[in-house]
PDB file of N, CA and C in Angstrom:
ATOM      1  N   UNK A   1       9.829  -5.232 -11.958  1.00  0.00           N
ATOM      2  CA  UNK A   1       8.810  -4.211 -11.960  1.00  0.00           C
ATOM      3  C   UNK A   1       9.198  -3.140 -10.945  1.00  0.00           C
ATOM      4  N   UNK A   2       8.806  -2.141 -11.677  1.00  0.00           N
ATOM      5  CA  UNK A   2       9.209  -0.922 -10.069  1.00  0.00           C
ATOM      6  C   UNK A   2       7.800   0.242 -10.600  1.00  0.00           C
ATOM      7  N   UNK A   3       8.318   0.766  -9.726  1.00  0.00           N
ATOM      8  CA  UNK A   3       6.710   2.289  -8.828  1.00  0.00           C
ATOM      9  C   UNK A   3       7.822   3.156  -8.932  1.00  0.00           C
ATOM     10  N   UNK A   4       6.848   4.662  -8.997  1.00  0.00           N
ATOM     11  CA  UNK A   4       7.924   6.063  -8.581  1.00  0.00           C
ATOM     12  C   UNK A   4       6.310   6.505  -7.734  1.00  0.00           C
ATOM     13  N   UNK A   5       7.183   6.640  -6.235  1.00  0.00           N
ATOM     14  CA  UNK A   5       6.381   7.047  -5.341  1.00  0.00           C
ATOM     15  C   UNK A   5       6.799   8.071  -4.339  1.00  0.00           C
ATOM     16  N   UNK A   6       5.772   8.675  -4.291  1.00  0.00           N
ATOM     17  CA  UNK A   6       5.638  10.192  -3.624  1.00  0.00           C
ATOM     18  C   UNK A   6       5.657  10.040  -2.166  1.00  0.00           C
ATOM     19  N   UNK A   7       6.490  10.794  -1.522  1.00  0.00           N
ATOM     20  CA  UNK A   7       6.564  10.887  -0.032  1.00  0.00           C
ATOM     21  C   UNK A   7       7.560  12.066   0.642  1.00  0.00           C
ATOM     22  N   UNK A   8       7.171  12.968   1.474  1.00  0.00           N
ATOM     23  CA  UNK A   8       7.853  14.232   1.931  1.00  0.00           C
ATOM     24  C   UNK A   8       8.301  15.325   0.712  1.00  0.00           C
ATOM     25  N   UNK A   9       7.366  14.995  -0.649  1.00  0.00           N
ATOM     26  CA  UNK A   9       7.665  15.933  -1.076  1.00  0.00           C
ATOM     27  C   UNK A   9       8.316  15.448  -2.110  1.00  0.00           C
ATOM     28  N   UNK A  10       8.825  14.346  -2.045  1.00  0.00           N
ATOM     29  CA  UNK A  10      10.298  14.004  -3.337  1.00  0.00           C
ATOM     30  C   UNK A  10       9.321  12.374  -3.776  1.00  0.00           C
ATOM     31  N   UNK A  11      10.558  12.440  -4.732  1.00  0.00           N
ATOM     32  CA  UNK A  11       9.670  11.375  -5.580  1.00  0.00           C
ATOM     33  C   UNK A  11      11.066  10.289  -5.575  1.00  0.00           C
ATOM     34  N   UNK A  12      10.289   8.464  -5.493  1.00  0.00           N
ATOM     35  CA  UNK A  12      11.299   7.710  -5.138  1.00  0.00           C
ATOM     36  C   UNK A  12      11.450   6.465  -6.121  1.00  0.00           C
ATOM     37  N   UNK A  13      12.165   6.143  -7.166  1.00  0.00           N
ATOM     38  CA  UNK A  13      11.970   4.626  -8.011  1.00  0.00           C
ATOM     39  C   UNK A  13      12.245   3.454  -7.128  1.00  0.00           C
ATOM     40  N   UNK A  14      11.036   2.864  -6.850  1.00  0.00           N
ATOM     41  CA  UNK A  14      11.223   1.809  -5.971  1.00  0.00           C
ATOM     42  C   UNK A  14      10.803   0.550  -6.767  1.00  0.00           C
ATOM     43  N   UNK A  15      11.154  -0.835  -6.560  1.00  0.00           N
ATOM     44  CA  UNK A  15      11.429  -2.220  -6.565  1.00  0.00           C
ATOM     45  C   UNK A  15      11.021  -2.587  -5.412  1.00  0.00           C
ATOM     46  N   UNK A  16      10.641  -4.223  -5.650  1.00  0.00           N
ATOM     47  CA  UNK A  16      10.155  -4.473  -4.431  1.00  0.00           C
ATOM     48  C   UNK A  16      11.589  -5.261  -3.372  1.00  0.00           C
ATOM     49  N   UNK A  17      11.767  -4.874  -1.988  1.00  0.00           N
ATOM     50  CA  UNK A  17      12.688  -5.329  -1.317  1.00  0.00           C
ATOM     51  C   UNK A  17      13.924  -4.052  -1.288  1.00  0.00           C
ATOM     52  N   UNK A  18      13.455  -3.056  -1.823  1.00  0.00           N
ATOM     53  CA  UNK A  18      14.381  -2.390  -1.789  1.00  0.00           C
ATOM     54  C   UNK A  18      14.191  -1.426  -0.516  1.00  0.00           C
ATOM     55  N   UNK A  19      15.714  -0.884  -0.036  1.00  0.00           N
ATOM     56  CA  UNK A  19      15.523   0.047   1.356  1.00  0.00           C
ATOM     57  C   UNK A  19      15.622   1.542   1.104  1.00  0.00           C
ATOM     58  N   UNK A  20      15.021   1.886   1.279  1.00  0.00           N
ATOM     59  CA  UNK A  20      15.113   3.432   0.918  1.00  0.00           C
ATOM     60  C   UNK A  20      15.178   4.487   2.217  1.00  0.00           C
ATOM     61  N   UNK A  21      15.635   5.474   2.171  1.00  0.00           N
ATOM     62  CA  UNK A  21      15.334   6.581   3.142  1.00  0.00           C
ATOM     63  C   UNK A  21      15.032   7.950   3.674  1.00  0.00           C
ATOM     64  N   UNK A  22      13.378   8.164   3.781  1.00  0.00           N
ATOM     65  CA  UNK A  22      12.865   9.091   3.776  1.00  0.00           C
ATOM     66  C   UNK A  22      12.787  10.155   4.400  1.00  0.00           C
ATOM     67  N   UNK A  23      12.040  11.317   4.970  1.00  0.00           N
ATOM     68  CA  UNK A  23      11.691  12.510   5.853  1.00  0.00           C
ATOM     69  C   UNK A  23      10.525  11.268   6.790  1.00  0.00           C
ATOM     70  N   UNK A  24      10.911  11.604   7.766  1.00  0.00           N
ATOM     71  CA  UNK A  24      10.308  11.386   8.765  1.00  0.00           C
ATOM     72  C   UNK A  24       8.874  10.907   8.683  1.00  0.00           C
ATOM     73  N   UNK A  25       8.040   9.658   8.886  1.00  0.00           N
ATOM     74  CA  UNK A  25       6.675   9.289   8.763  1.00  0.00           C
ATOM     75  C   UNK A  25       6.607   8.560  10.128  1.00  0.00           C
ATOM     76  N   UNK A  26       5.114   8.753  10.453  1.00  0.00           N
ATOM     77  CA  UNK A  26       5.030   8.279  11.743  1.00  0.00           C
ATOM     78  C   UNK A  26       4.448   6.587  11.988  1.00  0.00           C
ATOM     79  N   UNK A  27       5.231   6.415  12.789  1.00  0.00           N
ATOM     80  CA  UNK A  27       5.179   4.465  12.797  1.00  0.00           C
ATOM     81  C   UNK A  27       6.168   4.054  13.637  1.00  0.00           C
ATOM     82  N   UNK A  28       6.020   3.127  14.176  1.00  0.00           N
ATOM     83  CA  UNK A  28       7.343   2.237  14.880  1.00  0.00           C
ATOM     84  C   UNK A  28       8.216   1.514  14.432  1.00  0.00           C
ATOM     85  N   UNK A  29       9.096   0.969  14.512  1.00  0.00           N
ATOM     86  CA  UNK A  29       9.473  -0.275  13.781  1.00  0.00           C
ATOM     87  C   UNK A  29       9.148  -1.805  13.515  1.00  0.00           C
ATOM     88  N   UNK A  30       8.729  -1.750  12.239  1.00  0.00           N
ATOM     89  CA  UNK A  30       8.330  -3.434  12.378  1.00  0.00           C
ATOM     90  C   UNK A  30       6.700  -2.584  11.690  1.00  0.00           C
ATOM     91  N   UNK A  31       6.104  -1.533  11.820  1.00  0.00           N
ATOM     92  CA  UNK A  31       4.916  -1.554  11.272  1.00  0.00           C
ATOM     93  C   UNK A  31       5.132  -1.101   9.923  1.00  0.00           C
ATOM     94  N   UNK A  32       3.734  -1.365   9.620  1.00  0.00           N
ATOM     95  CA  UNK A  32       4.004  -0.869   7.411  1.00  0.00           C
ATOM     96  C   UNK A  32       2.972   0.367   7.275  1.00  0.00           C
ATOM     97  N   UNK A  33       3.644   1.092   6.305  1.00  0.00           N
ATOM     98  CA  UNK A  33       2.963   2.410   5.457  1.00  0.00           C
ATOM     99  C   UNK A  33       2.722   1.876   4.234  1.00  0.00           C
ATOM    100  N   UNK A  34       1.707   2.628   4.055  1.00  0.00           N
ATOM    101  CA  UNK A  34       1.188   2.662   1.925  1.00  0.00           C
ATOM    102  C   UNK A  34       1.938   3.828   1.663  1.00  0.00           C
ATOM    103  N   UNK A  35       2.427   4.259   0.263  1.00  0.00           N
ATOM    104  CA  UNK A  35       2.562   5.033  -0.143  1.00  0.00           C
ATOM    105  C   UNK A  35       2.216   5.520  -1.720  1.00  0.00           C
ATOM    106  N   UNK A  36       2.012   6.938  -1.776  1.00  0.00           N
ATOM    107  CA  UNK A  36       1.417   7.441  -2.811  1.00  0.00           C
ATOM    108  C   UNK A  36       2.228   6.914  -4.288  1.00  0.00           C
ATOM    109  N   UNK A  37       1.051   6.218  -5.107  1.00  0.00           N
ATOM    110  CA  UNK A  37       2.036   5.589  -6.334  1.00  0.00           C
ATOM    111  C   UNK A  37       1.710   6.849  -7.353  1.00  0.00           C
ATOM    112  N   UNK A  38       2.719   7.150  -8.229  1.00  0.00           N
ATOM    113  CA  UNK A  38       2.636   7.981  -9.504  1.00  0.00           C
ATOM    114  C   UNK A  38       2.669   6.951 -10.357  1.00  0.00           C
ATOM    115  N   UNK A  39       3.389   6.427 -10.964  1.00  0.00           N
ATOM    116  CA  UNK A  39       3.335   5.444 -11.946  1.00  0.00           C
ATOM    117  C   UNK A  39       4.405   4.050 -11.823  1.00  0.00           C
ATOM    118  N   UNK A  40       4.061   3.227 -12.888  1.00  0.00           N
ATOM    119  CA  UNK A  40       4.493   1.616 -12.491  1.00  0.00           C
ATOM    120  C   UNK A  40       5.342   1.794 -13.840  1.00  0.00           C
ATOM    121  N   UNK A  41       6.024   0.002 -14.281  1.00  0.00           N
ATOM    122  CA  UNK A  41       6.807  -0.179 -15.064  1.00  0.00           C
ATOM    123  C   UNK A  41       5.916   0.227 -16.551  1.00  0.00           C
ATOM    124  N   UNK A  42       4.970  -0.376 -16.196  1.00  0.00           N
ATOM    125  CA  UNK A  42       4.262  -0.453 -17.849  1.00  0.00           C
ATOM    126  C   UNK A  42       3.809   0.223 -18.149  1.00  0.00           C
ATOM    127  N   UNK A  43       3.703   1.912 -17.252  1.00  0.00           N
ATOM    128  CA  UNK A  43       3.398   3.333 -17.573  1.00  0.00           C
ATOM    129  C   UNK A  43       1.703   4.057 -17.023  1.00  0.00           C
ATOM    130  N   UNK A  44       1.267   2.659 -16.687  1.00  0.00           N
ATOM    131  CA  UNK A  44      -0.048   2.998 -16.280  1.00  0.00           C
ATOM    132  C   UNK A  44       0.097   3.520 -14.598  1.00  0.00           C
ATOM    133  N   UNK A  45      -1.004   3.888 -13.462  1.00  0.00           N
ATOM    134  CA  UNK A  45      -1.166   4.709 -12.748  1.00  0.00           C
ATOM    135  C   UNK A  45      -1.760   3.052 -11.717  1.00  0.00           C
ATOM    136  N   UNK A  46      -0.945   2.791 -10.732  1.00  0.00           N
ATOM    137  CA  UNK A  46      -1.296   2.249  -9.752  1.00  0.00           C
ATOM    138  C   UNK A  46      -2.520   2.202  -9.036  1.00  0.00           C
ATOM    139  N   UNK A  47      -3.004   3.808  -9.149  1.00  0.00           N
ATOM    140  CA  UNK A  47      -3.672   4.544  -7.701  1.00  0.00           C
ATOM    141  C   UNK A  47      -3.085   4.863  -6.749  1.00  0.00           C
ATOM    142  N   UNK A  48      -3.799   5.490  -5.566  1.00  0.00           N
ATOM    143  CA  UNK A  48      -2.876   5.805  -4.367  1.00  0.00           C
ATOM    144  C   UNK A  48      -3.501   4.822  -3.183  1.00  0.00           C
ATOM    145  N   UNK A  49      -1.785   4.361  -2.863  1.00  0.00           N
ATOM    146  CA  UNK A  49      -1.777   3.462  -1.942  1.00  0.00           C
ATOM    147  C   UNK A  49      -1.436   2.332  -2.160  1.00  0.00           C
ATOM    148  N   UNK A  50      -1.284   1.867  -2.809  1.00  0.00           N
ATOM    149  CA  UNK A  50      -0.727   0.210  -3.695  1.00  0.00           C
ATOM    150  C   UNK A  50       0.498  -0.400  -2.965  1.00  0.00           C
ATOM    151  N   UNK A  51       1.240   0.917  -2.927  1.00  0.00           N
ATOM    152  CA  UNK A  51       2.924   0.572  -2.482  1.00  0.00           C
ATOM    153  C   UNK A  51       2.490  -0.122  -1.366  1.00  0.00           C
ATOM    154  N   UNK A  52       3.170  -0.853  -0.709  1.00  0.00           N
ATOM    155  CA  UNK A  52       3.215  -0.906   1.125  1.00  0.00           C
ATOM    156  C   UNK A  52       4.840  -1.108   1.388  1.00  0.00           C
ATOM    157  N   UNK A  53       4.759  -0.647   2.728  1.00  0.00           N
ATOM    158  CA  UNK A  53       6.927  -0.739   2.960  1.00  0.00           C
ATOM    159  C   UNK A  53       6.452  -0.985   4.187  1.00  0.00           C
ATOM    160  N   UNK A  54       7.784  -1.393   4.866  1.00  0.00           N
ATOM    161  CA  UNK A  54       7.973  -1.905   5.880  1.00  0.00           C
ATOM    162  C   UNK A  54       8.519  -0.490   6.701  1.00  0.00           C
ATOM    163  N   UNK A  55       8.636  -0.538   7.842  1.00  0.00           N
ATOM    164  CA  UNK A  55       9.436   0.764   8.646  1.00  0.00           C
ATOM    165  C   UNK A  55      10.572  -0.409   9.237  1.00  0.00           C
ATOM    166  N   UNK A  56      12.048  -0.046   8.953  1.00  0.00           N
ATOM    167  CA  UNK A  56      12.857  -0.542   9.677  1.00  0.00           C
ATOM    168  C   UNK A  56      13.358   0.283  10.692  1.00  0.00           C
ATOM    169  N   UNK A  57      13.735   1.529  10.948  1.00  0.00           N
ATOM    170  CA  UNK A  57      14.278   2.102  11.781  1.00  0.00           C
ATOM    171  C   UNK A  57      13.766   3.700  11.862  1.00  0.00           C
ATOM    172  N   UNK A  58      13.746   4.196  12.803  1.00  0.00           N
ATOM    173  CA  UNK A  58      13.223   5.819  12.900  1.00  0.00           C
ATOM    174  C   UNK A  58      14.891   6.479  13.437  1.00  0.00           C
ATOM    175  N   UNK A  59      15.552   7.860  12.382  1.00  0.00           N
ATOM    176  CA  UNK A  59      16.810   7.767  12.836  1.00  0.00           C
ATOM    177  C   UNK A  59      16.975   9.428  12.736  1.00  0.00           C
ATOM    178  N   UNK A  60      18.469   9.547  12.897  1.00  0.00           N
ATOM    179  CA  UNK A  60      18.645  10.892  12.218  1.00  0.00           C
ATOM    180  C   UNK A  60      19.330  11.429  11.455  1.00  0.00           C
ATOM    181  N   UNK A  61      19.381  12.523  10.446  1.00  0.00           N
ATOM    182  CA  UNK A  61      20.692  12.225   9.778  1.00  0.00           C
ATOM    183  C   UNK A  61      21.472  13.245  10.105  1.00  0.00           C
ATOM    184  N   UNK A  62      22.966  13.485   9.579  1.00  0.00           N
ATOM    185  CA  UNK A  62      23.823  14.368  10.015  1.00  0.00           C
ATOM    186  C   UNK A  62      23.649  15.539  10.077  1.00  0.00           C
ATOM    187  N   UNK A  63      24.775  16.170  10.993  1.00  0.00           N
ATOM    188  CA  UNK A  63      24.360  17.366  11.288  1.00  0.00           C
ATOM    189  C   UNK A  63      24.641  18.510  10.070  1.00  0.00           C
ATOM    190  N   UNK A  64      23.794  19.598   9.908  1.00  0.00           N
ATOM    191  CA  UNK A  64      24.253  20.430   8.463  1.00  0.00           C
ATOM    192  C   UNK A  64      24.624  21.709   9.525  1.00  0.00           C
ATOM    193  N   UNK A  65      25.389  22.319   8.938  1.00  0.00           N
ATOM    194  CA  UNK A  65      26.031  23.624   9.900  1.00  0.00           C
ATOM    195  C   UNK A  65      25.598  24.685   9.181  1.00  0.00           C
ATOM    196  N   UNK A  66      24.912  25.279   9.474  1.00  0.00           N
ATOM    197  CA  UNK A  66      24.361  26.620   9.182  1.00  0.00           C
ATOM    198  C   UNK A  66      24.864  28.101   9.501  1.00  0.00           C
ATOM    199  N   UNK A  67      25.658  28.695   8.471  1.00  0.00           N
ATOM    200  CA  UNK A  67      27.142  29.526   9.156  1.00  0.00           C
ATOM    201  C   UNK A  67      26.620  30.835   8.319  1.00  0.00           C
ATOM    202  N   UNK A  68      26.133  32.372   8.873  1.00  0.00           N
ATOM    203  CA  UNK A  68      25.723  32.774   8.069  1.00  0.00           C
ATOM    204  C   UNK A  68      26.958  34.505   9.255  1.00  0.00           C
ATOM    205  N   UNK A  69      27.150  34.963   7.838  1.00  0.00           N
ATOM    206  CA  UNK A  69      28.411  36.206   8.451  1.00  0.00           C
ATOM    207  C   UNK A  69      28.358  37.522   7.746  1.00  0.00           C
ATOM    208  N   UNK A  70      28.557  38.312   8.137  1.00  0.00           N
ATOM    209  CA  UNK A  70      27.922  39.648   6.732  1.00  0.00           C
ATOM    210  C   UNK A  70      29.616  40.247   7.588  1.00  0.00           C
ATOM    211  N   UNK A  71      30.034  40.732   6.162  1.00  0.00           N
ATOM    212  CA  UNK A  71      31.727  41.272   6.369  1.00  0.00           C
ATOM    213  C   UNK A  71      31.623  42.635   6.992  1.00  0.00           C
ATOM    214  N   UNK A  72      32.111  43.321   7.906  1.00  0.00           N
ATOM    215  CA  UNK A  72      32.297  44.510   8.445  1.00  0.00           C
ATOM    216  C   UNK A  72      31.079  45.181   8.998  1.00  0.00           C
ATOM    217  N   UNK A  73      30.567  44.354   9.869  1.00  0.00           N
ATOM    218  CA  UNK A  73      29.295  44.684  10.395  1.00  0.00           C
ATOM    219  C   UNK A  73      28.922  43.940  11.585  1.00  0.00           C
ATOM    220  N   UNK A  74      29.337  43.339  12.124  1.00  0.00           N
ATOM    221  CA  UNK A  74      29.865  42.570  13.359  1.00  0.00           C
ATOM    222  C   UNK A  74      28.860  41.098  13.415  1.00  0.00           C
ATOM    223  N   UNK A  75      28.455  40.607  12.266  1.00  0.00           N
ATOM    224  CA  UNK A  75      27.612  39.456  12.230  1.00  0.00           C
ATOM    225  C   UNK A  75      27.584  38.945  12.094  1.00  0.00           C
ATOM    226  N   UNK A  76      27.598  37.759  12.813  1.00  0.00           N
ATOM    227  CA  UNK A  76      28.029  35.902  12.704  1.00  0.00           C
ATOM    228  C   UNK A  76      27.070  35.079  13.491  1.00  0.00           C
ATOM    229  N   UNK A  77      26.832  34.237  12.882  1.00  0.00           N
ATOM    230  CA  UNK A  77      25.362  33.293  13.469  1.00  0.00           C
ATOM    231  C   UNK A  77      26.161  31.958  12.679  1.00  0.00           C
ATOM    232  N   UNK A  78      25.730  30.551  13.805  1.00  0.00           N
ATOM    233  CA  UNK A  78      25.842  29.489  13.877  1.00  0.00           C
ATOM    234  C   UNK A  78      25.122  28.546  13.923  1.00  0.00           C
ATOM    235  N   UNK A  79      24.156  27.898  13.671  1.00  0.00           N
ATOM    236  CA  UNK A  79      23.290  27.322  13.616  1.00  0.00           C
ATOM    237  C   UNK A  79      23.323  26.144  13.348  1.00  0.00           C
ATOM    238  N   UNK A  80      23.099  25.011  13.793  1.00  0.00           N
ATOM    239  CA  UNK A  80      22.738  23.680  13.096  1.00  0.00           C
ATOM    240  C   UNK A  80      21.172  22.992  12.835  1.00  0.00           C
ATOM    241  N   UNK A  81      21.332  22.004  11.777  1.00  0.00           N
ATOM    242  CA  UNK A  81      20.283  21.160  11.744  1.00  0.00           C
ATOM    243  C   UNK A  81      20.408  19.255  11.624  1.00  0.00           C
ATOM    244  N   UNK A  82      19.637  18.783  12.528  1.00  0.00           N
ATOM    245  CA  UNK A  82      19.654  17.308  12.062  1.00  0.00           C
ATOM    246  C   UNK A  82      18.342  17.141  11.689  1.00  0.00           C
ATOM    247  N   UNK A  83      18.165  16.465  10.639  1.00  0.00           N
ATOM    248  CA  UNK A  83      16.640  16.026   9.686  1.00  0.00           C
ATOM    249  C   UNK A  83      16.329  14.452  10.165  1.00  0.00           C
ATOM    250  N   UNK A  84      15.229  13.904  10.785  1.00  0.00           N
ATOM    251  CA  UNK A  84      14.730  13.410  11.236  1.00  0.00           C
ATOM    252  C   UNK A  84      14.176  12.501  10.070  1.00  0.00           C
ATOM    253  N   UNK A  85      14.752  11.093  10.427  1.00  0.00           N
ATOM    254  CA  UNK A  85      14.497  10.180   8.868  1.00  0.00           C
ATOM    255  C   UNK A  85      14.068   8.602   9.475  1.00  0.00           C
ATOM    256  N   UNK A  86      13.319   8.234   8.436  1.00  0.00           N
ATOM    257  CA  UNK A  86      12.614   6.936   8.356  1.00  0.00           C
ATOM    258  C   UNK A  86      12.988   5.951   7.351  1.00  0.00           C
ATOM    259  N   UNK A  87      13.595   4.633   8.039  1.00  0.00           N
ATOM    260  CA  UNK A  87      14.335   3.947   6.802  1.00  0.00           C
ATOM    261  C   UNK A  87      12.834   2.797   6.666  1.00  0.00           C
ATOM    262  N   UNK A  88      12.614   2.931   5.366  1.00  0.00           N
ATOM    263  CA  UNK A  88      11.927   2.124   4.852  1.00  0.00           C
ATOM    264  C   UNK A  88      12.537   0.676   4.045  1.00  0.00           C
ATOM    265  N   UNK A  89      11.286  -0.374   4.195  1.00  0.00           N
ATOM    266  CA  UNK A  89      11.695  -1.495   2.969  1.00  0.00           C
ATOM    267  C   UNK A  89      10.435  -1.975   2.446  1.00  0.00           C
ATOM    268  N   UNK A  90      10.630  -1.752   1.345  1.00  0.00           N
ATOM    269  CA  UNK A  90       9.293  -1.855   0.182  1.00  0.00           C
ATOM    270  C   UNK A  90       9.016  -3.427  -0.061  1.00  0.00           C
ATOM    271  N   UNK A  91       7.776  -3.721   0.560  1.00  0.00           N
ATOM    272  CA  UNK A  91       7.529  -5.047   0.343  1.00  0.00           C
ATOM    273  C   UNK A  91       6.726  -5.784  -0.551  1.00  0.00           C
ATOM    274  N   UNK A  92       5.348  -4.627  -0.900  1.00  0.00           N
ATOM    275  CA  UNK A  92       4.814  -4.959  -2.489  1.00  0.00           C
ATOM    276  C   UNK A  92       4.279  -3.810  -3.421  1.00  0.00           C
ATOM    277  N   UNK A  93       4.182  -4.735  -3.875  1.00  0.00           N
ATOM    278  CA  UNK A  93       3.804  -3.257  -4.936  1.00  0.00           C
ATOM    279  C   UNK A  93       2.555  -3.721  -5.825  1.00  0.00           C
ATOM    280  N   UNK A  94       1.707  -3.088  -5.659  1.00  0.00           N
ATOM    281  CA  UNK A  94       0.162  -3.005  -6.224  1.00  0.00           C
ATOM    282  C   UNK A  94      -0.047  -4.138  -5.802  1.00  0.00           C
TER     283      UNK A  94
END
C-alpha cells in the first residue's frame, strides 16, 4: 500500500518504512510529524493527517552556486545557497 503526500510544496509516493527527504519541518530527532495525505493505493482520499513519519535527522544539502555576469558591463555576482532538509521515515499510514 502507499500515500502521495504533500509537504514543502512537492508531492511524495510514500510506503510504509520508507526514508524520504524533505524542505525543512520543525522537530528533533526521534520525534514524529503527520503529513498531508492526497490519495492512497485504492484511489480513495485518506484525509489530512493519516501519514505519520518519523524525523531521523535535521541536515543540509549541497551547496548550489549562484553565478550571475552580464558581458561588457562590468558585472559579476557570486552567490551561494544551502537548503535546509529533514530526513524523514514513514511509519504508518492511515
Amino acid at each position: 500500500m502507499f500515500a502521495v503526500v504533500r509537504t514543502g510544496g512537492k508531492q511524495y509516493r510514500v510506503a510504509a518504512n520508507d526514508q524520504i527527504v524533505v524542505e525543512k519541518l520543525e522537530g528533533e530527532a526521534g520525534s514524529t510529524v503527520t503529513l498531508e495525505t492526497l490519495v492512497t493505493a485504492e484511489g480513495g482520499t485518506l484525509g489530512s493527517g493519516q501519514v505519520t513519519a518519523e524525523i531521523v535527522e535535521q541536515k543540509r544539502g549541497d551547496k548550489v552556486i549562484i553565478f550571475k555576469k552580464r558581458r561588457r558591463h562590468n558585472y559579476c555576482r557570486r552567490n551561494g545557497h544551502r537548503q535546509s532538509l529533514t530526513v524523514l521515515r514513514i511509519t504508518s499510514l492511515g
